[in-house]
PDB file of N, CA and C in Angstrom:
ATOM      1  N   UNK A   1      -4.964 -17.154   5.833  1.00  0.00           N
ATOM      2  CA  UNK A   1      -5.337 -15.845   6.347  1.00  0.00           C
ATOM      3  C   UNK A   1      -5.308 -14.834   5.201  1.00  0.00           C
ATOM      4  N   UNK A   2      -6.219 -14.944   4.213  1.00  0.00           N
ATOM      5  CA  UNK A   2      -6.277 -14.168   2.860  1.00  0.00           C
ATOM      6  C   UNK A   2      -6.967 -13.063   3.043  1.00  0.00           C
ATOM      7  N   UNK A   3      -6.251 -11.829   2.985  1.00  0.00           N
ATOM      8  CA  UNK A   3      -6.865 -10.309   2.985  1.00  0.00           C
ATOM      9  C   UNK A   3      -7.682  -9.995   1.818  1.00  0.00           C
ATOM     10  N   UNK A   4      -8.093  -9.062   1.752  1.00  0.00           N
ATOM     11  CA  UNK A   4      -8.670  -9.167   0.333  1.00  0.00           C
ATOM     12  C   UNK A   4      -8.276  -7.518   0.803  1.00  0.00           C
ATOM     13  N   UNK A   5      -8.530  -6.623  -0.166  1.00  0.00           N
ATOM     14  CA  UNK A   5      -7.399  -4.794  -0.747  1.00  0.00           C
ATOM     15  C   UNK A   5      -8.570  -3.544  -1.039  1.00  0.00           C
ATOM     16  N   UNK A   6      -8.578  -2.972  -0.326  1.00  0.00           N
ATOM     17  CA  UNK A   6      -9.554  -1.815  -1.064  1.00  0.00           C
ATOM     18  C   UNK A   6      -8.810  -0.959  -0.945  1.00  0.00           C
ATOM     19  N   UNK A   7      -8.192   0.331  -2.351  1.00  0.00           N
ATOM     20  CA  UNK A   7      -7.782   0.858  -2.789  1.00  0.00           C
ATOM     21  C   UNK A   7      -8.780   2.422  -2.635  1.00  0.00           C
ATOM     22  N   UNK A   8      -8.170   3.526  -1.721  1.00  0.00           N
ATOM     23  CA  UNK A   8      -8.478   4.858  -1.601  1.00  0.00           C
ATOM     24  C   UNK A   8      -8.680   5.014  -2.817  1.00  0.00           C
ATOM     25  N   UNK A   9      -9.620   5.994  -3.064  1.00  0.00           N
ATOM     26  CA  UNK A   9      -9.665   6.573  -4.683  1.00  0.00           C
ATOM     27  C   UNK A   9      -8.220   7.949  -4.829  1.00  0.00           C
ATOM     28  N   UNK A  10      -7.943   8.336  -4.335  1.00  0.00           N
ATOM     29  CA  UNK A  10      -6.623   9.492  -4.361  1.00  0.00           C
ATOM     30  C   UNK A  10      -5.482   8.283  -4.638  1.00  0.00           C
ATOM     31  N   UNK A  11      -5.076   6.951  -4.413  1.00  0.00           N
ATOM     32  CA  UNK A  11      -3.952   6.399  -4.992  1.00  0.00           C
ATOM     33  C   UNK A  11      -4.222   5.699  -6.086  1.00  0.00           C
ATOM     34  N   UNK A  12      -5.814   5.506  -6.320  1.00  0.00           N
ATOM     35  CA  UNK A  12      -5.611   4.696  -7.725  1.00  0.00           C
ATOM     36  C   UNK A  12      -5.355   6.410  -8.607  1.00  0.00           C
ATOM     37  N   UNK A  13      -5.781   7.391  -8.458  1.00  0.00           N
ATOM     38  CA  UNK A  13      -5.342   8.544  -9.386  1.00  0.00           C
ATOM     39  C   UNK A  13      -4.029   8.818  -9.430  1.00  0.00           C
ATOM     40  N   UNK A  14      -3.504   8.489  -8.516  1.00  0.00           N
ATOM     41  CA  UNK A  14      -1.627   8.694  -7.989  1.00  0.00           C
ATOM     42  C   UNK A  14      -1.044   7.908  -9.295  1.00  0.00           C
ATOM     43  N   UNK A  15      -1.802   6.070  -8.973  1.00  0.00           N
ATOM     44  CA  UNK A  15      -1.187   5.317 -10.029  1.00  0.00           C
ATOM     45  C   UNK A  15      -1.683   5.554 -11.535  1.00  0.00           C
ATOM     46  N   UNK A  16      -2.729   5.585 -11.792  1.00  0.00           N
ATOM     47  CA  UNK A  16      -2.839   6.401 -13.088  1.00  0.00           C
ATOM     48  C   UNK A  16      -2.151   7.199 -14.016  1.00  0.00           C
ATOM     49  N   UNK A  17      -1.358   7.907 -13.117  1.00  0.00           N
ATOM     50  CA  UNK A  17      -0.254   8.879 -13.119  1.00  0.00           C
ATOM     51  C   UNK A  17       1.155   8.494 -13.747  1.00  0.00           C
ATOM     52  N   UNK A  18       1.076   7.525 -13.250  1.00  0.00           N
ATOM     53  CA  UNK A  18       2.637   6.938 -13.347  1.00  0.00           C
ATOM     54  C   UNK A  18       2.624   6.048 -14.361  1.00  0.00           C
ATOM     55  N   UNK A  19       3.968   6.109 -15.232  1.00  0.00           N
ATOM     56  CA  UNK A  19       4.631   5.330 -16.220  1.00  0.00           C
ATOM     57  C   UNK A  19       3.606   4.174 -15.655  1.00  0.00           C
ATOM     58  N   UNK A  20       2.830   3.388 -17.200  1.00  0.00           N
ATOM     59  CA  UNK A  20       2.509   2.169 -16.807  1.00  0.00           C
ATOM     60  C   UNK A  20       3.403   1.118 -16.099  1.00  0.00           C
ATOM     61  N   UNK A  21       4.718   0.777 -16.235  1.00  0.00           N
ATOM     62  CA  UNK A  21       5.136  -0.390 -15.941  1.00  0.00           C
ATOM     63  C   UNK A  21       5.625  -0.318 -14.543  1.00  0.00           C
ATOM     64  N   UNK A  22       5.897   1.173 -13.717  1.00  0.00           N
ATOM     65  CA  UNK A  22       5.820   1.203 -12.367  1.00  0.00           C
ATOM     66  C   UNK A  22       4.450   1.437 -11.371  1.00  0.00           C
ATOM     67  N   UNK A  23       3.149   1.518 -12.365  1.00  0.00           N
ATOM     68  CA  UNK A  23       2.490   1.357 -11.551  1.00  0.00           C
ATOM     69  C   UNK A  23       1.691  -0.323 -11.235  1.00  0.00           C
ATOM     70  N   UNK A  24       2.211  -0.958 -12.569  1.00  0.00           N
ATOM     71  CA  UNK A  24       1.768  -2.426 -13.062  1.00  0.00           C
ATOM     72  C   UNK A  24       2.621  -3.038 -11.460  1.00  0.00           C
ATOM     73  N   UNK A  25       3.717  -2.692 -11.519  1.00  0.00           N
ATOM     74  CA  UNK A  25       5.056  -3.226 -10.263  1.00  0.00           C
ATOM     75  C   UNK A  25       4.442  -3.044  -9.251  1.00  0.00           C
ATOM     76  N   UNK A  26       3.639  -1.805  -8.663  1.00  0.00           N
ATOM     77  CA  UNK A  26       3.293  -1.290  -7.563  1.00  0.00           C
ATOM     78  C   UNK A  26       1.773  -2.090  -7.236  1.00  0.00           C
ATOM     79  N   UNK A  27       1.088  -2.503  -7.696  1.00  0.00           N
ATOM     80  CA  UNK A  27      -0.423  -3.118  -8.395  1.00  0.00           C
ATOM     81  C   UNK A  27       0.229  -4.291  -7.502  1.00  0.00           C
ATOM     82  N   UNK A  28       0.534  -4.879  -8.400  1.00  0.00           N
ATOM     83  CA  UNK A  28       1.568  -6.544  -8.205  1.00  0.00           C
ATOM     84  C   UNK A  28       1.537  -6.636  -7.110  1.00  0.00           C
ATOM     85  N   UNK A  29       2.544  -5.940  -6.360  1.00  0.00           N
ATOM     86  CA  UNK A  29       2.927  -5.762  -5.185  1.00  0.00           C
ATOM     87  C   UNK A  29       2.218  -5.893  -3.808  1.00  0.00           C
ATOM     88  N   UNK A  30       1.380  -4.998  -3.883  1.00  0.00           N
ATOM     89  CA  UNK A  30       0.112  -4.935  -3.203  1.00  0.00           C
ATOM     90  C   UNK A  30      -0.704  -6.421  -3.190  1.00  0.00           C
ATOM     91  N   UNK A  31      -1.053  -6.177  -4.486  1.00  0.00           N
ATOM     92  CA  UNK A  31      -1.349  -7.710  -4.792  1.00  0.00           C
ATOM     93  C   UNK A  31      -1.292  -9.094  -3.925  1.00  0.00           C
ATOM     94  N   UNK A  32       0.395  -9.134  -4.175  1.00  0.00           N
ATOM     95  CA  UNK A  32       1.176 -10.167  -3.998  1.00  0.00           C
ATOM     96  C   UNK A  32       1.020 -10.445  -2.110  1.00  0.00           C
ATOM     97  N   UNK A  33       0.687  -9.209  -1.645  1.00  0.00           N
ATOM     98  CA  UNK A  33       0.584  -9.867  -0.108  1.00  0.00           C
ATOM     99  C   UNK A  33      -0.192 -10.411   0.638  1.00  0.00           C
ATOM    100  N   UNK A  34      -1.470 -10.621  -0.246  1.00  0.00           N
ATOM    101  CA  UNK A  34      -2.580 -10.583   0.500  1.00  0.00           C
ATOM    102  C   UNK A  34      -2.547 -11.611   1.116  1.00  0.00           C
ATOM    103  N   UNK A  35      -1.720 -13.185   0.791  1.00  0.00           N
ATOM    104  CA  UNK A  35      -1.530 -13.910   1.844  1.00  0.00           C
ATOM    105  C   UNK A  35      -1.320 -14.109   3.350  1.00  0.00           C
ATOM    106  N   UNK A  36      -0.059 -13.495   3.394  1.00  0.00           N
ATOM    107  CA  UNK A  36       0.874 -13.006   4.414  1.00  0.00           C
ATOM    108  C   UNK A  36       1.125 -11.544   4.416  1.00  0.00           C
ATOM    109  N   UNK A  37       0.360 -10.683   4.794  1.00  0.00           N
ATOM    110  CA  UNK A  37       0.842  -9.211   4.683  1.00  0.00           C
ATOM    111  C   UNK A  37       1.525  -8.591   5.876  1.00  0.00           C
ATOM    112  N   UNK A  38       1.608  -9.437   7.023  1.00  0.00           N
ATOM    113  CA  UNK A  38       2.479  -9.281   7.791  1.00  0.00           C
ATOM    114  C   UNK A  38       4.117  -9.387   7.328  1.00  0.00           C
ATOM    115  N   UNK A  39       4.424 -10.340   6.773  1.00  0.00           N
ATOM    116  CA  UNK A  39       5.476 -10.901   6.574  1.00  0.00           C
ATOM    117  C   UNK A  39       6.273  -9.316   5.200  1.00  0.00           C
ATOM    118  N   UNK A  40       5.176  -8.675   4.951  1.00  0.00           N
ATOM    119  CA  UNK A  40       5.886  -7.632   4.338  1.00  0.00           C
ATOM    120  C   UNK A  40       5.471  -6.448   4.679  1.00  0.00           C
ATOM    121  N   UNK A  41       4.550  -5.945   6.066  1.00  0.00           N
ATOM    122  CA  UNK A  41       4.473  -4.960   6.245  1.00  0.00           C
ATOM    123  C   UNK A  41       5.305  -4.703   7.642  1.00  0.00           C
ATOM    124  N   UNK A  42       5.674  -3.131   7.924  1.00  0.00           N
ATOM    125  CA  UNK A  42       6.284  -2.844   9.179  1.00  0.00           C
ATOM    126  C   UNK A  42       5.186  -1.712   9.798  1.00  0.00           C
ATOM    127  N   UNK A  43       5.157  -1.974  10.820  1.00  0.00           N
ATOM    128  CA  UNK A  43       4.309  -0.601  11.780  1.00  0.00           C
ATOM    129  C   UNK A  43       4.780   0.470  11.677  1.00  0.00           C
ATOM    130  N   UNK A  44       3.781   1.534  11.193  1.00  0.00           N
ATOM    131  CA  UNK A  44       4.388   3.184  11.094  1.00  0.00           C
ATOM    132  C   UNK A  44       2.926   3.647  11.721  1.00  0.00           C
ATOM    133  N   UNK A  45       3.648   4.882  12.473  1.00  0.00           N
ATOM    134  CA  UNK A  45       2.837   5.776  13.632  1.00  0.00           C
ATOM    135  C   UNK A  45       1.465   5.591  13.322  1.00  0.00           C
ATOM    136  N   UNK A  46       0.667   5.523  14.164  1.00  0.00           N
ATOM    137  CA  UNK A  46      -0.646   6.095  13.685  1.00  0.00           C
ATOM    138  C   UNK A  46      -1.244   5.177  13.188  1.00  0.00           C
ATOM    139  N   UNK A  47      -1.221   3.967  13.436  1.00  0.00           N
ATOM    140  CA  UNK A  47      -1.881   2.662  13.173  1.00  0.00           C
ATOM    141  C   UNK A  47      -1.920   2.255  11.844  1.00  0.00           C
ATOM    142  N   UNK A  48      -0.570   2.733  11.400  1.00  0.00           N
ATOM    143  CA  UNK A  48      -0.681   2.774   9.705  1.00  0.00           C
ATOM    144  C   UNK A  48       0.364   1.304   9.634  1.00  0.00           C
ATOM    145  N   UNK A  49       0.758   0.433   8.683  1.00  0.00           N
ATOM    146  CA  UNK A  49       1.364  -0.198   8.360  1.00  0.00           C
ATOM    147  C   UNK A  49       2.042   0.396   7.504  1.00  0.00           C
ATOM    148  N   UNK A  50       3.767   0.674   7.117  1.00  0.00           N
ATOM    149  CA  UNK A  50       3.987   0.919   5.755  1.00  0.00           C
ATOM    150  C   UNK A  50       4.612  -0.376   4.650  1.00  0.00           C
ATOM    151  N   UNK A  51       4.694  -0.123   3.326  1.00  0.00           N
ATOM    152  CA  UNK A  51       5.044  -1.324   2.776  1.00  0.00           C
ATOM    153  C   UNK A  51       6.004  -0.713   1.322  1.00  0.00           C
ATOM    154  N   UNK A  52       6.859  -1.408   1.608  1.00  0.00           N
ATOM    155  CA  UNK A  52       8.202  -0.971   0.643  1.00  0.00           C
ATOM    156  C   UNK A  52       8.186  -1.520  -0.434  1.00  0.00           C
ATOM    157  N   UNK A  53       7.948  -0.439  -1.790  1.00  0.00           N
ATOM    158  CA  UNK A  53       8.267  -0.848  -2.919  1.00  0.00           C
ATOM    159  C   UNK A  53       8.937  -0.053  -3.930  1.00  0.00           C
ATOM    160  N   UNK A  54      10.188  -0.411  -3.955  1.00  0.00           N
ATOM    161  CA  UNK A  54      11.596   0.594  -4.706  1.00  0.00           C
ATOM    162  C   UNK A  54      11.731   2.113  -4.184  1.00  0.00           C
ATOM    163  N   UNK A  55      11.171   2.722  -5.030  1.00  0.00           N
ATOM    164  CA  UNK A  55      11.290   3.861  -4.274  1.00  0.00           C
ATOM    165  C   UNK A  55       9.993   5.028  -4.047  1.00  0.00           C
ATOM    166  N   UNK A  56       8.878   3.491  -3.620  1.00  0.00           N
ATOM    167  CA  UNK A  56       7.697   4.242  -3.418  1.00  0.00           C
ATOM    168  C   UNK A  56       7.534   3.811  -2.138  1.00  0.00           C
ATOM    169  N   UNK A  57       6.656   4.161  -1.067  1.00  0.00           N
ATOM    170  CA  UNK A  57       5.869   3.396   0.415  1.00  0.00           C
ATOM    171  C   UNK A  57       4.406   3.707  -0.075  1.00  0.00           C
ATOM    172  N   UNK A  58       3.926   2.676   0.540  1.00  0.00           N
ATOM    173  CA  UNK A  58       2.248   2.752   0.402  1.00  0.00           C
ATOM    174  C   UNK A  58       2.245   2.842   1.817  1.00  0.00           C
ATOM    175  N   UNK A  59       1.431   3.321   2.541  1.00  0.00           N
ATOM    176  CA  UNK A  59       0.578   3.594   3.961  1.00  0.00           C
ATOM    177  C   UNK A  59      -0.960   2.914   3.779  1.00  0.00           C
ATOM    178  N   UNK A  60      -1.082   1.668   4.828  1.00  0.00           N
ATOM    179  CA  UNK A  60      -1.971   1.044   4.886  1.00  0.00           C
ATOM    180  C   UNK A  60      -2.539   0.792   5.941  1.00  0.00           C
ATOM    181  N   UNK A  61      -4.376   0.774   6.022  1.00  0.00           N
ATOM    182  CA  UNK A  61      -5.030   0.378   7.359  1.00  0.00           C
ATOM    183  C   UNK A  61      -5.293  -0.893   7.158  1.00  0.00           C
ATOM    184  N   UNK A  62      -5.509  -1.258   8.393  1.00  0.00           N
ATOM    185  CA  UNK A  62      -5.736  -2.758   8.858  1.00  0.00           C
ATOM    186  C   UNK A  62      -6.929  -2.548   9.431  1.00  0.00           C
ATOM    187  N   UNK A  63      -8.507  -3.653   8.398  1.00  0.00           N
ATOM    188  CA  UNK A  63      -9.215  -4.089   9.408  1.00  0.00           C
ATOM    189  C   UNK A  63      -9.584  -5.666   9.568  1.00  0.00           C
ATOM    190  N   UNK A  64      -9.023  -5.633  10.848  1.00  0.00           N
ATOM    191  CA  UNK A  64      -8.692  -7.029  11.349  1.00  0.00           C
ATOM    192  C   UNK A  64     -10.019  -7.828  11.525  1.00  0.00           C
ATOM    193  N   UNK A  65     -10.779  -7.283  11.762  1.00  0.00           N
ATOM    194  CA  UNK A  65     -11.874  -8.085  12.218  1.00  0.00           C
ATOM    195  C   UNK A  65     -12.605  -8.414  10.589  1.00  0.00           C
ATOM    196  N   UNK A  66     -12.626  -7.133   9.604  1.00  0.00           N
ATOM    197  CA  UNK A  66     -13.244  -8.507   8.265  1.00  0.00           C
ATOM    198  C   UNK A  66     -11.985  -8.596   7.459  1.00  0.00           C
ATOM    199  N   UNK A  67     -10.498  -8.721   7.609  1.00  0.00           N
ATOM    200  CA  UNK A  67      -9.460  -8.863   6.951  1.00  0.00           C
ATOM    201  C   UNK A  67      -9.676  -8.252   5.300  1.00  0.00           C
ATOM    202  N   UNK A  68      -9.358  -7.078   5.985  1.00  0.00           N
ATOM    203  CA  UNK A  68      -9.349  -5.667   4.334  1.00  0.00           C
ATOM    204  C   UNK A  68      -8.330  -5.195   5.215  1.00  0.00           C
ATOM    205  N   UNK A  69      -7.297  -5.043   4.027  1.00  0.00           N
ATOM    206  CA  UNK A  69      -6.187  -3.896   3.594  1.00  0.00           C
ATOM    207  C   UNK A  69      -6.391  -2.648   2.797  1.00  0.00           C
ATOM    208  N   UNK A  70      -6.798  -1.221   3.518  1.00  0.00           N
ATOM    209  CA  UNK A  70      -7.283  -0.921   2.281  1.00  0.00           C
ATOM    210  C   UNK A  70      -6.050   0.449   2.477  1.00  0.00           C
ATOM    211  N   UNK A  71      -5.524   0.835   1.202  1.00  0.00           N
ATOM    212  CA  UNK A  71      -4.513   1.166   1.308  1.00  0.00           C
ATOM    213  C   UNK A  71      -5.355   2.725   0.752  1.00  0.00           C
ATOM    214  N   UNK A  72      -4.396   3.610   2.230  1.00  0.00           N
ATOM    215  CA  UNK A  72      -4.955   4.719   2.389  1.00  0.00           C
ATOM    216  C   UNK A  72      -4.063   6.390   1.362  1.00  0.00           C
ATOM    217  N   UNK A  73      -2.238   5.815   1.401  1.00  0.00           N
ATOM    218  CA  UNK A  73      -1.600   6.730   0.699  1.00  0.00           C
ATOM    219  C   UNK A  73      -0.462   6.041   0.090  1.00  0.00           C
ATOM    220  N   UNK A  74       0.069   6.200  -0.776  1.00  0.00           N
ATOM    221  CA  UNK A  74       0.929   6.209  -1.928  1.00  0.00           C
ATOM    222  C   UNK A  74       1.354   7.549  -2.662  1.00  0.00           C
ATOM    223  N   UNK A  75       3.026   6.977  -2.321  1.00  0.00           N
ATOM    224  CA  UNK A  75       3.853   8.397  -2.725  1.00  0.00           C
ATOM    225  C   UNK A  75       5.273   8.063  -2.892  1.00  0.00           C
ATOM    226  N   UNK A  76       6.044   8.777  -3.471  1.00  0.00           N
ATOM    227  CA  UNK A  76       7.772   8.531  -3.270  1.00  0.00           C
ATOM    228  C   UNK A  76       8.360   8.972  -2.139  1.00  0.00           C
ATOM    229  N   UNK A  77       9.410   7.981  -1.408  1.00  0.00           N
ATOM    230  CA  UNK A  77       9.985   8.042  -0.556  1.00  0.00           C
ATOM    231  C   UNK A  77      10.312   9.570   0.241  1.00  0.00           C
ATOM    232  N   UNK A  78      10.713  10.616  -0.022  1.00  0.00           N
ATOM    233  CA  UNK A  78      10.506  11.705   0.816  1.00  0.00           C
ATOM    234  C   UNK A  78       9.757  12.486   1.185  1.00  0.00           C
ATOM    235  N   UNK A  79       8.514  11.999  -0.215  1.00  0.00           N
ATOM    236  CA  UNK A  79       6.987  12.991   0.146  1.00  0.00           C
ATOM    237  C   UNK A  79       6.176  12.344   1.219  1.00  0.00           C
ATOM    238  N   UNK A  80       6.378  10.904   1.423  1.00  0.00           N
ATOM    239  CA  UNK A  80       5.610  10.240   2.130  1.00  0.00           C
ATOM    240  C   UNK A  80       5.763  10.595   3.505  1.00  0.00           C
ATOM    241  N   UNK A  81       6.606  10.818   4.327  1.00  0.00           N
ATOM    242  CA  UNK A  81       6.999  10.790   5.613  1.00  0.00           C
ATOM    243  C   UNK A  81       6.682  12.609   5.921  1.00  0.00           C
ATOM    244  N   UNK A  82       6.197  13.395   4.862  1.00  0.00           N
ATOM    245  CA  UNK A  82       6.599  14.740   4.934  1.00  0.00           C
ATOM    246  C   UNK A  82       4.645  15.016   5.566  1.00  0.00           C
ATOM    247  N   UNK A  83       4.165  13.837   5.543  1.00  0.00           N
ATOM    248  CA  UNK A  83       2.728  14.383   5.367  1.00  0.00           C
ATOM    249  C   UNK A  83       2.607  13.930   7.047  1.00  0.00           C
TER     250      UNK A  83
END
């Protein structure tokens, strides 16, 4: 059940941003689920999935029917929940 990732243009500028080697971590990450992205995402309001990485969350949509993750926001832990 292999997702394949489309990336909002406002978080690849987010990651741009950031020290290369935490956004290389955050990349990875994303990456790394496309197998099983259940197995590392949790349901947050609003049909969003969120997905935990140190002390960032990414906010992600699900479309189920052509299996794309395309990840809508990326931010650090207290800005994220503030939006």
């Amino acid at each position: 059940m292999t997702f394949s990732i489309e990336w909002d243009e406002k978080v690849l500028n987010f990651l741009r941003k950031l020290p290369k080697n935490i956004s290389e971590r955050i990349f990875n990450k994303i990456e790394s689920i496309k197998e099983n992205p259940f197995h590392f995402l949790e349901h947050y309001e609003g049909g969003y999935y969120k997905l935990r990485i140190g002390d960032y969350r990414a906010l992600i949509d699900i479309d189920f029917e052509n299996k794309i993750l395309i990840v809508q926001v990326l931010d650090k832990i207290g800005r994220i929940y503030k939006r």
